[in-house]
PDB file of N, CA and C in Angstrom:
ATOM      1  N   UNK A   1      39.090  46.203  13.291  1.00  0.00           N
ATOM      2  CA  UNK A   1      39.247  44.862  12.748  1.00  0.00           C
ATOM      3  C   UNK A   1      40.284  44.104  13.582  1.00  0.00           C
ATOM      4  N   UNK A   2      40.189  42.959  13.906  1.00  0.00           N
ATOM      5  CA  UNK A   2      41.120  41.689  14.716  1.00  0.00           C
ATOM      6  C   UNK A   2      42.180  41.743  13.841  1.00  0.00           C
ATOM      7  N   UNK A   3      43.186  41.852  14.603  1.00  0.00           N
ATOM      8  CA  UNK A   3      44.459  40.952  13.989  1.00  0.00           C
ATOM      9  C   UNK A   3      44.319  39.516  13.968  1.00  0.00           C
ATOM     10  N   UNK A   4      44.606  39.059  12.651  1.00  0.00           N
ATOM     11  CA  UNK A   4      44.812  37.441  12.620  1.00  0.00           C
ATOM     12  C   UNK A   4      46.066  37.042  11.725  1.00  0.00           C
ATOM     13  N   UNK A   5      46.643  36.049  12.381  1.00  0.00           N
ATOM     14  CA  UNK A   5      47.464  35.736  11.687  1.00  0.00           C
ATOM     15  C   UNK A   5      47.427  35.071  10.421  1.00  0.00           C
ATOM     16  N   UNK A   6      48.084  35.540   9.683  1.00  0.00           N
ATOM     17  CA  UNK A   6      47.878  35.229   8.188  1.00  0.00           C
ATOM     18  C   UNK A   6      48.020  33.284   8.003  1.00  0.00           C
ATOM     19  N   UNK A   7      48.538  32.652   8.700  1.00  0.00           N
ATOM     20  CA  UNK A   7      49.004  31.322   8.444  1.00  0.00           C
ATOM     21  C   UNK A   7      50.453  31.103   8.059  1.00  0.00           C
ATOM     22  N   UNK A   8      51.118  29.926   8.604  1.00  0.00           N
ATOM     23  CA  UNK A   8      52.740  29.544   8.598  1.00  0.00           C
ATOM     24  C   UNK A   8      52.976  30.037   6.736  1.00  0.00           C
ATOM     25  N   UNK A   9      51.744  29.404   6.114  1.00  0.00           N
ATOM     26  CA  UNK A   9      52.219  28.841   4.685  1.00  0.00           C
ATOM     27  C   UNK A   9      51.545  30.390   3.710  1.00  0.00           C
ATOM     28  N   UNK A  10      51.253  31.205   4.582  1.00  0.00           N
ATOM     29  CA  UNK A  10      51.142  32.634   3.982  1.00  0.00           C
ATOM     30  C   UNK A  10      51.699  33.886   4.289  1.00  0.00           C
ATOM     31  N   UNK A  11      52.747  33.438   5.402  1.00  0.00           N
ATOM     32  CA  UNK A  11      53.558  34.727   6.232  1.00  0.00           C
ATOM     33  C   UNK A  11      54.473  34.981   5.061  1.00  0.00           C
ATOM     34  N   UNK A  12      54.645  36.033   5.499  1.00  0.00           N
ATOM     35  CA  UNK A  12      55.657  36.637   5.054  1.00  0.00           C
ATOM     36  C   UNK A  12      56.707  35.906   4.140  1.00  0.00           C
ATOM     37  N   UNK A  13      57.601  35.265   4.897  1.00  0.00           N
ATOM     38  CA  UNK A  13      58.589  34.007   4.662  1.00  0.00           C
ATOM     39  C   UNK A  13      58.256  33.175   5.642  1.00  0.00           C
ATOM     40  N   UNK A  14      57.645  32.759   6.915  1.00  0.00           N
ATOM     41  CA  UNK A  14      57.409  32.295   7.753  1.00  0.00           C
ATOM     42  C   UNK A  14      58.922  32.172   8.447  1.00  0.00           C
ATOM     43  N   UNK A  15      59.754  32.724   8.479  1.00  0.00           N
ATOM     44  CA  UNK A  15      61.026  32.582   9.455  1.00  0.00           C
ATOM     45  C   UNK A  15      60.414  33.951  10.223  1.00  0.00           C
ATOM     46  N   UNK A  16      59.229  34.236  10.488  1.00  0.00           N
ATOM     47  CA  UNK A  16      59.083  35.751  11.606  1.00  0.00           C
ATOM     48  C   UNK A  16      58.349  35.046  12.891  1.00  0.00           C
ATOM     49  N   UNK A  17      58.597  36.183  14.044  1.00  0.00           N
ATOM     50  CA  UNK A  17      58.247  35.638  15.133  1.00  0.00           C
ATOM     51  C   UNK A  17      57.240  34.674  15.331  1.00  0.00           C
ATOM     52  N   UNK A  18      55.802  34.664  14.760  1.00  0.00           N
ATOM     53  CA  UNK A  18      54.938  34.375  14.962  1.00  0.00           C
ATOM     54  C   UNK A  18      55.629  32.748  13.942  1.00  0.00           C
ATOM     55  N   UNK A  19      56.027  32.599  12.838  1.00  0.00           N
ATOM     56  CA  UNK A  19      56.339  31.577  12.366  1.00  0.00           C
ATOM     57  C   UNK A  19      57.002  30.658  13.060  1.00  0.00           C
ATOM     58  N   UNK A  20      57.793  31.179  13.824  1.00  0.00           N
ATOM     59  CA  UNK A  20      58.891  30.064  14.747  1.00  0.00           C
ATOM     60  C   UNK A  20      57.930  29.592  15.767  1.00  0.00           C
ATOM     61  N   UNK A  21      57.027  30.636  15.917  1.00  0.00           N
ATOM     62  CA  UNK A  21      55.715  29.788  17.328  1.00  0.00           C
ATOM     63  C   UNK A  21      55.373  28.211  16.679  1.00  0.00           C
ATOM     64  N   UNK A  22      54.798  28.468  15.420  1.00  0.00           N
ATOM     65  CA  UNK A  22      54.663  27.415  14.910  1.00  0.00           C
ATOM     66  C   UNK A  22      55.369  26.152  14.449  1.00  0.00           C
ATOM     67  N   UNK A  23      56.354  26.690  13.778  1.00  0.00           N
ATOM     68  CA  UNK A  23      57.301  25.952  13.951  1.00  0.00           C
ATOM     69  C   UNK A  23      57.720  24.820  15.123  1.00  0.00           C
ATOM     70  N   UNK A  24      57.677  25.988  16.330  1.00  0.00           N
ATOM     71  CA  UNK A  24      58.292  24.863  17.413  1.00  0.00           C
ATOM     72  C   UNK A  24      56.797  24.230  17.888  1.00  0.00           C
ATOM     73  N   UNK A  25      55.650  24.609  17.895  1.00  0.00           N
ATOM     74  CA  UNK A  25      54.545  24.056  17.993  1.00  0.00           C
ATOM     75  C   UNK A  25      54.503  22.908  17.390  1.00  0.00           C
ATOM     76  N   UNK A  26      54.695  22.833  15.875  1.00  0.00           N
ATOM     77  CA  UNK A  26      54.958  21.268  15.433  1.00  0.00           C
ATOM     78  C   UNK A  26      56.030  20.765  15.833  1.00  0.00           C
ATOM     79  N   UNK A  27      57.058  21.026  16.426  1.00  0.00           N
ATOM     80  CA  UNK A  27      57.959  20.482  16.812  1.00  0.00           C
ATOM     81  C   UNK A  27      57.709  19.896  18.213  1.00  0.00           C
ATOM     82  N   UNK A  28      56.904  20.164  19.002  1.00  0.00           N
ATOM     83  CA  UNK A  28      56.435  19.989  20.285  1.00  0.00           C
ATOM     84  C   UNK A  28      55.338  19.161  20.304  1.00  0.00           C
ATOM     85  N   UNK A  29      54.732  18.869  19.151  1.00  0.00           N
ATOM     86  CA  UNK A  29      53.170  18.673  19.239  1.00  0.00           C
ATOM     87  C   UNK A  29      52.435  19.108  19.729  1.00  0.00           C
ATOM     88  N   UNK A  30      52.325  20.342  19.918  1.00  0.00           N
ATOM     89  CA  UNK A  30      51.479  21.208  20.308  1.00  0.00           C
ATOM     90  C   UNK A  30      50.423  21.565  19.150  1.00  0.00           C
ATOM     91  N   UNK A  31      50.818  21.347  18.036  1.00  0.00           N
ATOM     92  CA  UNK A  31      49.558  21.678  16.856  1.00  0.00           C
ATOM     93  C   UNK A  31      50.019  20.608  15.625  1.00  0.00           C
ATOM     94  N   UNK A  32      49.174  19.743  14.976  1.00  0.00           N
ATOM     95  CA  UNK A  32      49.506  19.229  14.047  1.00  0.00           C
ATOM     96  C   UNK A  32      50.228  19.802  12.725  1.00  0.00           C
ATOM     97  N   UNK A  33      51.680  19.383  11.868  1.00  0.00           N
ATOM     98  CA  UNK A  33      52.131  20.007  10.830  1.00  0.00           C
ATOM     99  C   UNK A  33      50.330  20.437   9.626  1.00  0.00           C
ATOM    100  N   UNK A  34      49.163  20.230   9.922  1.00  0.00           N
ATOM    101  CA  UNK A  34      48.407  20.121   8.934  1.00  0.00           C
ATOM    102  C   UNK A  34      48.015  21.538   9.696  1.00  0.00           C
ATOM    103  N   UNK A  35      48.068  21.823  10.491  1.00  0.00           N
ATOM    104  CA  UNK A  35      47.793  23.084  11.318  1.00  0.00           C
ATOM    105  C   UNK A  35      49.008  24.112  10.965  1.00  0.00           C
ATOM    106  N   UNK A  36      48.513  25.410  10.147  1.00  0.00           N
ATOM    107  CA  UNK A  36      49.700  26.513  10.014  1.00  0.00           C
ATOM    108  C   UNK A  36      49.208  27.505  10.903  1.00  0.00           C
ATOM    109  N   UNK A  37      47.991  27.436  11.676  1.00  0.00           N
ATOM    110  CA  UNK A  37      47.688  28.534  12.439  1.00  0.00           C
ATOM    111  C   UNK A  37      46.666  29.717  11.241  1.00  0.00           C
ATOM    112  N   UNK A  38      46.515  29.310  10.263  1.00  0.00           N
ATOM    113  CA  UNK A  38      45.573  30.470   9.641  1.00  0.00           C
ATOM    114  C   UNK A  38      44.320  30.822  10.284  1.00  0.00           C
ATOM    115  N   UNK A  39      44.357  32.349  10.092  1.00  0.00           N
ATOM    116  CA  UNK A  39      43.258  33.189  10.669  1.00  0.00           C
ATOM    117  C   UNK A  39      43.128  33.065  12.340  1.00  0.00           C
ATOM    118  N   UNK A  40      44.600  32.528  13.154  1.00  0.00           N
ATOM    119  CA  UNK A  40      44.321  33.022  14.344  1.00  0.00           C
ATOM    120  C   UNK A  40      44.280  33.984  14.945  1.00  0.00           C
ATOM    121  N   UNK A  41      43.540  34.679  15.982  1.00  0.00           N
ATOM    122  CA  UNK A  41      43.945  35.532  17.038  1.00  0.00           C
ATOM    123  C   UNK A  41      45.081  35.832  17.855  1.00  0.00           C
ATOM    124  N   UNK A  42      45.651  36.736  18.098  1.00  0.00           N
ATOM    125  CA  UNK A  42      46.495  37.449  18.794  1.00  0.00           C
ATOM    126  C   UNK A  42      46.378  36.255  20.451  1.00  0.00           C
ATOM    127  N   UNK A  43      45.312  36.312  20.667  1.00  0.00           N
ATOM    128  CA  UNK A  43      45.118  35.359  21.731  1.00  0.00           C
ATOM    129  C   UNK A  43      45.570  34.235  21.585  1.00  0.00           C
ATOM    130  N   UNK A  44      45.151  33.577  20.549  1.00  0.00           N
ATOM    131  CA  UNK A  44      45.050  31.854  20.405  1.00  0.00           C
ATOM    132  C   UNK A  44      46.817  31.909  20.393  1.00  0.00           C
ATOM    133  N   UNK A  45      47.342  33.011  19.702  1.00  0.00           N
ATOM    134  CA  UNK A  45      48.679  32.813  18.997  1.00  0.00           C
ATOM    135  C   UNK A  45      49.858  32.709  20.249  1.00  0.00           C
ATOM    136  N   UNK A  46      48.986  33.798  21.166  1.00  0.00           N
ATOM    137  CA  UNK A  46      49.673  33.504  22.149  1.00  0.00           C
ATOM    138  C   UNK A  46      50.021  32.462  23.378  1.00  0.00           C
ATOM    139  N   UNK A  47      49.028  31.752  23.302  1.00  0.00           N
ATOM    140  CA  UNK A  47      49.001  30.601  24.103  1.00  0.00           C
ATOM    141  C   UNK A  47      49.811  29.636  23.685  1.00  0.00           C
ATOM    142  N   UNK A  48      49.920  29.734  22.075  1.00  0.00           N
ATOM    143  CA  UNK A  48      50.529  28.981  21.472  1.00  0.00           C
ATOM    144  C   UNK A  48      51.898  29.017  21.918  1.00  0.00           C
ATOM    145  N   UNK A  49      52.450  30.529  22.232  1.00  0.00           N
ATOM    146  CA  UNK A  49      53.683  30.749  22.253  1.00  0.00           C
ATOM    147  C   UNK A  49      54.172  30.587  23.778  1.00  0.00           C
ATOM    148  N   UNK A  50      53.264  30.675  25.148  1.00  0.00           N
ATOM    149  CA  UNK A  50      53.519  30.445  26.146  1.00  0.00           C
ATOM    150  C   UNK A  50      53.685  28.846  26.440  1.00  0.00           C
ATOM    151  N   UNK A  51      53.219  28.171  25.693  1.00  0.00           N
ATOM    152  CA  UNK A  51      53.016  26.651  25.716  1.00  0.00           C
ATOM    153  C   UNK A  51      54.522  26.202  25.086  1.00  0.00           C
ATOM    154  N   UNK A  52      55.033  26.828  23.782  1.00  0.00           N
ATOM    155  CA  UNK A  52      55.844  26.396  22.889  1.00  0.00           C
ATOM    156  C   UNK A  52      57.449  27.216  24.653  1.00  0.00           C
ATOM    157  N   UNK A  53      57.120  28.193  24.792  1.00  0.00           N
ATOM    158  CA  UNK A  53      58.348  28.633  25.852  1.00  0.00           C
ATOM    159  C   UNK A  53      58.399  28.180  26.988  1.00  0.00           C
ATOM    160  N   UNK A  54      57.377  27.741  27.120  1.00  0.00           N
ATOM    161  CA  UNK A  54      57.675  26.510  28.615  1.00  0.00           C
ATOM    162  C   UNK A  54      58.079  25.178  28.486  1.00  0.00           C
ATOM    163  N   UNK A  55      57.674  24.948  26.920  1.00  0.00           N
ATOM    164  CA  UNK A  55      58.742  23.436  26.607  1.00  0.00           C
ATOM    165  C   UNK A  55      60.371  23.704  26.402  1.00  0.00           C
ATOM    166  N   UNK A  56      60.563  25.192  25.479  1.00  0.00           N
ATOM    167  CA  UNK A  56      61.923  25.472  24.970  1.00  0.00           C
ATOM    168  C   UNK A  56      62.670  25.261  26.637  1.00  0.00           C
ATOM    169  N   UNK A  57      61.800  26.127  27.809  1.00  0.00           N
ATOM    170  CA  UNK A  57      62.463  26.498  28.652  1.00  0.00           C
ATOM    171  C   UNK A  57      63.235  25.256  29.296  1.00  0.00           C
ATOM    172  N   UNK A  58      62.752  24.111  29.215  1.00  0.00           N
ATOM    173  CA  UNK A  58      63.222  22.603  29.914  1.00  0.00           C
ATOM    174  C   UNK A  58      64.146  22.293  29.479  1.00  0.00           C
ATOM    175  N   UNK A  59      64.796  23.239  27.836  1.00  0.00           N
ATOM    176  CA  UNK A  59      65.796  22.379  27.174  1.00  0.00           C
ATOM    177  C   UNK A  59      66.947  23.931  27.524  1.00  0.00           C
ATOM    178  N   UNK A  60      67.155  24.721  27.947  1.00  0.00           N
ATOM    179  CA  UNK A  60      67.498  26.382  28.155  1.00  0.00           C
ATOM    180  C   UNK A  60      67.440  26.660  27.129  1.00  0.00           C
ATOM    181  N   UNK A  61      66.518  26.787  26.733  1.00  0.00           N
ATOM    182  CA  UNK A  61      66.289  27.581  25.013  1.00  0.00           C
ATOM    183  C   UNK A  61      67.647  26.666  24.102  1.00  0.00           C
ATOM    184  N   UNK A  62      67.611  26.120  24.074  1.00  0.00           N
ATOM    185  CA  UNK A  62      69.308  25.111  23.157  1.00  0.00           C
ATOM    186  C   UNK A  62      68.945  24.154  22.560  1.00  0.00           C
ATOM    187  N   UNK A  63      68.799  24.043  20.625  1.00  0.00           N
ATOM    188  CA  UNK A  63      68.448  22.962  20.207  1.00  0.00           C
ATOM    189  C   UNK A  63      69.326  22.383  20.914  1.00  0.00           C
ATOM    190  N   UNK A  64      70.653  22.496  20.879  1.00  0.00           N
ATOM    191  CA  UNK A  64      71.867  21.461  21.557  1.00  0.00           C
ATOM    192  C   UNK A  64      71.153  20.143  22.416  1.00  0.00           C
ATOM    193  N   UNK A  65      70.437  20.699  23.518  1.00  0.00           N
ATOM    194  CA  UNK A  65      70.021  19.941  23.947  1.00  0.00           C
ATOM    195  C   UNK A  65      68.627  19.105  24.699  1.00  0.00           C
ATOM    196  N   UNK A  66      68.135  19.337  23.335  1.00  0.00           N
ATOM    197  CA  UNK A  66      66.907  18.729  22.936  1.00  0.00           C
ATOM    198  C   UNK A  66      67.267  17.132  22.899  1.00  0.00           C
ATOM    199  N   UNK A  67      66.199  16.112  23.185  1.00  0.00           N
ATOM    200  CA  UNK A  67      66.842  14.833  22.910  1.00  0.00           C
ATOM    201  C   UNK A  67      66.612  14.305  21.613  1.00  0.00           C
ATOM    202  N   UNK A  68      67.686  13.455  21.066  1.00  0.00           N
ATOM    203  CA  UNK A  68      67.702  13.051  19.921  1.00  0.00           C
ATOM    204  C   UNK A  68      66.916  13.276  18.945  1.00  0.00           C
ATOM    205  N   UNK A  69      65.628  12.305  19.414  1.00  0.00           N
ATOM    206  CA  UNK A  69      64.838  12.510  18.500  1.00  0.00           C
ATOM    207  C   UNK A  69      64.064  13.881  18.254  1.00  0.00           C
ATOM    208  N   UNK A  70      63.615  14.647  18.781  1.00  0.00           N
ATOM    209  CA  UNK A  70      63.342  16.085  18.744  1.00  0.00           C
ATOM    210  C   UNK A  70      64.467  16.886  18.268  1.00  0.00           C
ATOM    211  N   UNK A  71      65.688  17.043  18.851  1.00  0.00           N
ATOM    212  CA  UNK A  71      66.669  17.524  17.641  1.00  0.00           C
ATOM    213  C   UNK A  71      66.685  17.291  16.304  1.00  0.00           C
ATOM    214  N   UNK A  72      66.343  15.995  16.151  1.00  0.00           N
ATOM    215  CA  UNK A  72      66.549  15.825  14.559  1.00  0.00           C
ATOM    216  C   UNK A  72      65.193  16.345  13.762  1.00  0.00           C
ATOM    217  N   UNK A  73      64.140  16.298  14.751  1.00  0.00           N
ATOM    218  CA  UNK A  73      63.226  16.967  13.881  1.00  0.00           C
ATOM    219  C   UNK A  73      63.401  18.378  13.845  1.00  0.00           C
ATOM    220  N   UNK A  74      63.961  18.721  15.014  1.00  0.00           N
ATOM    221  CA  UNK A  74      64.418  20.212  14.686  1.00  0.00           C
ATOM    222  C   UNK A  74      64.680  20.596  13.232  1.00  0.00           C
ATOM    223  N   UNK A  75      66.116  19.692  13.277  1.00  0.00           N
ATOM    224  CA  UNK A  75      66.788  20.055  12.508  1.00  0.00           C
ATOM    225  C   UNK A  75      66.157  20.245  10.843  1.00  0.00           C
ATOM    226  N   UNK A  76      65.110  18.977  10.772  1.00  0.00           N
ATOM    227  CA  UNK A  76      64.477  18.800   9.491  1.00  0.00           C
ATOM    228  C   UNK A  76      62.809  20.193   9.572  1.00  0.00           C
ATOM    229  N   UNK A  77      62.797  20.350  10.141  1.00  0.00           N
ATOM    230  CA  UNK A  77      61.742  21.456  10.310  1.00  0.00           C
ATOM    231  C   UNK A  77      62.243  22.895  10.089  1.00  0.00           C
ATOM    232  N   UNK A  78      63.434  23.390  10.679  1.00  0.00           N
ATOM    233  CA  UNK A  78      64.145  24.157  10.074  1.00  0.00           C
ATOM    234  C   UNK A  78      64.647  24.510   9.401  1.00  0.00           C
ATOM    235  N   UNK A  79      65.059  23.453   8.745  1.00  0.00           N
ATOM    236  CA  UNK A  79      65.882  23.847   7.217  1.00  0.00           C
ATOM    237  C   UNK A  79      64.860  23.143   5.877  1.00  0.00           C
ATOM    238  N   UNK A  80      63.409  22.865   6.638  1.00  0.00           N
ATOM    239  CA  UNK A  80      62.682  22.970   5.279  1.00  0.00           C
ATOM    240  C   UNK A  80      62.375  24.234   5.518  1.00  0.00           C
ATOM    241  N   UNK A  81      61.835  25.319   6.273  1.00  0.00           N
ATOM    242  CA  UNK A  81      61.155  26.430   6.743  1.00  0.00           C
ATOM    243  C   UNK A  81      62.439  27.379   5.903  1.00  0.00           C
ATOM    244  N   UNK A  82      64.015  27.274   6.249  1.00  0.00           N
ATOM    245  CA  UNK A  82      64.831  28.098   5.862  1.00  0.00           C
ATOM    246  C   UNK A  82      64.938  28.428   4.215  1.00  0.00           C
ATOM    247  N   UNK A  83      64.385  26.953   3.920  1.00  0.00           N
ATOM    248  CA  UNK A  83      64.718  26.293   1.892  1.00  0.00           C
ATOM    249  C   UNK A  83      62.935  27.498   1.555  1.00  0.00           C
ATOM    250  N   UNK A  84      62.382  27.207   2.008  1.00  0.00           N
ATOM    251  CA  UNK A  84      61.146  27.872   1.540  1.00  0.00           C
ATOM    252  C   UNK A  84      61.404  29.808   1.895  1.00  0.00           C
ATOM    253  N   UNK A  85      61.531  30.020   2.927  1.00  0.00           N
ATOM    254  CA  UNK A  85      61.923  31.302   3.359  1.00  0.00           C
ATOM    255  C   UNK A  85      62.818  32.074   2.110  1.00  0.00           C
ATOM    256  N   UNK A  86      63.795  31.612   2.219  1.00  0.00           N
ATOM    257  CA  UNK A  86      64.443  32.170   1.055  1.00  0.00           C
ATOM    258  C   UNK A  86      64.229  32.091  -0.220  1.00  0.00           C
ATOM    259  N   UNK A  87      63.210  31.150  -0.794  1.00  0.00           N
ATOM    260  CA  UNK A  87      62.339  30.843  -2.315  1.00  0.00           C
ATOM    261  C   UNK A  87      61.132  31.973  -2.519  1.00  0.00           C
ATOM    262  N   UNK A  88      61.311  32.389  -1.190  1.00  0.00           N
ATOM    263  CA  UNK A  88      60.510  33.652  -0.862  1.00  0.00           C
ATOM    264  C   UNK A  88      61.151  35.271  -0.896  1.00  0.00           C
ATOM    265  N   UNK A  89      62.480  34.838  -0.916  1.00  0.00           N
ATOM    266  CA  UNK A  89      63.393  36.190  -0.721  1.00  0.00           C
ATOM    267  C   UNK A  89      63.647  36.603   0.421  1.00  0.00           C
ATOM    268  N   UNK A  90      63.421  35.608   1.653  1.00  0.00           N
ATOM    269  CA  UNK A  90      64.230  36.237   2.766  1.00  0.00           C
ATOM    270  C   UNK A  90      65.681  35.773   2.576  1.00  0.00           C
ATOM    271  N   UNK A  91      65.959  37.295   3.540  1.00  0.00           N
ATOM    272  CA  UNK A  91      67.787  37.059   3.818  1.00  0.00           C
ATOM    273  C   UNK A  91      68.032  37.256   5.075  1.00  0.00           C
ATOM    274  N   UNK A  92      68.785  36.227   5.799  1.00  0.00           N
ATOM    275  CA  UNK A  92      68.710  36.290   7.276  1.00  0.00           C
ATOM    276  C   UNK A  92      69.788  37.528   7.833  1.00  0.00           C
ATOM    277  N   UNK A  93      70.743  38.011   6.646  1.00  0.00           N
ATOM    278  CA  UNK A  93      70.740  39.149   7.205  1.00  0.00           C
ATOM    279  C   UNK A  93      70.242  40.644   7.319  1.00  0.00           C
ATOM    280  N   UNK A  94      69.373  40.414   6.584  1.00  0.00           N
ATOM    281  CA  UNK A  94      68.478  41.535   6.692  1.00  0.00           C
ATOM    282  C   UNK A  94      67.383  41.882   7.848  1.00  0.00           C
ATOM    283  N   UNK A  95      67.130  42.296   8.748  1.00  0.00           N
ATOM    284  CA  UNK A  95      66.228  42.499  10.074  1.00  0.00           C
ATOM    285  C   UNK A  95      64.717  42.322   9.084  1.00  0.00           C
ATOM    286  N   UNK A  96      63.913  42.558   9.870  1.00  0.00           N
ATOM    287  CA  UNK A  96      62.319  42.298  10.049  1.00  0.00           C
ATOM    288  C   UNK A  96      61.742  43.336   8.869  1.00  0.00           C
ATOM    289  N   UNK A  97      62.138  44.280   9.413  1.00  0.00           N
ATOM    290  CA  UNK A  97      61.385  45.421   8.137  1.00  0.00           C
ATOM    291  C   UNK A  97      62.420  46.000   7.455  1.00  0.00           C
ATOM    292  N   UNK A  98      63.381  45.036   6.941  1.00  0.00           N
ATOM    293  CA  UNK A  98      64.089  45.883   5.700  1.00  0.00           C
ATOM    294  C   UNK A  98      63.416  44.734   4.290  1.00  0.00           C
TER     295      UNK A  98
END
């Protein structure tokens, strides 16, 4: 059976690797916020993520210095993702599989 990804709005907490693809995907416009990625491929997911690390790479991986306006959506994309994550029971100090 294919791995597919479950979707942003059915992961886990969506703060896991594959969630932040998305994440910065809407943050990039690389996929519309109406797009969570459900039922993708390992493939699709990855393109997603080579696309999303060649934009991070222009900024050196640093919201810091993202420009304005993309920072601030950062900022509002993240800390709705963080408010939901934890309504979910993640704890950011807990690793991946505890």
């Amino acid at each position: 059976m294919e791995n597919l990804y479950p979707g942003f709005n059915n992961d886990k907490h969506g703060i896991t690797q594959l969630g932040r693809i998305v994440l910065d995907g809407w943050l990039f416009g690389f996929i519309p916020e109406t797009e969570d990625c459900t039922g993708w491929d390992i493939g699709r997911m990855q393109g997603l993520m080579e696309r999303v690390q060649a934009e991070w790479d222009k900024y050196s991986n640093l919201p810091s210095r993202l420009p304005p306006d993309l920072r601030q959506r950062h900022g509002e994309l993240y800390e709705r993702a963080i408010t939901a994550a934890r309504s979910k029971g993640w704890d950011p100090e807990l690793g991946e599989d505890e």
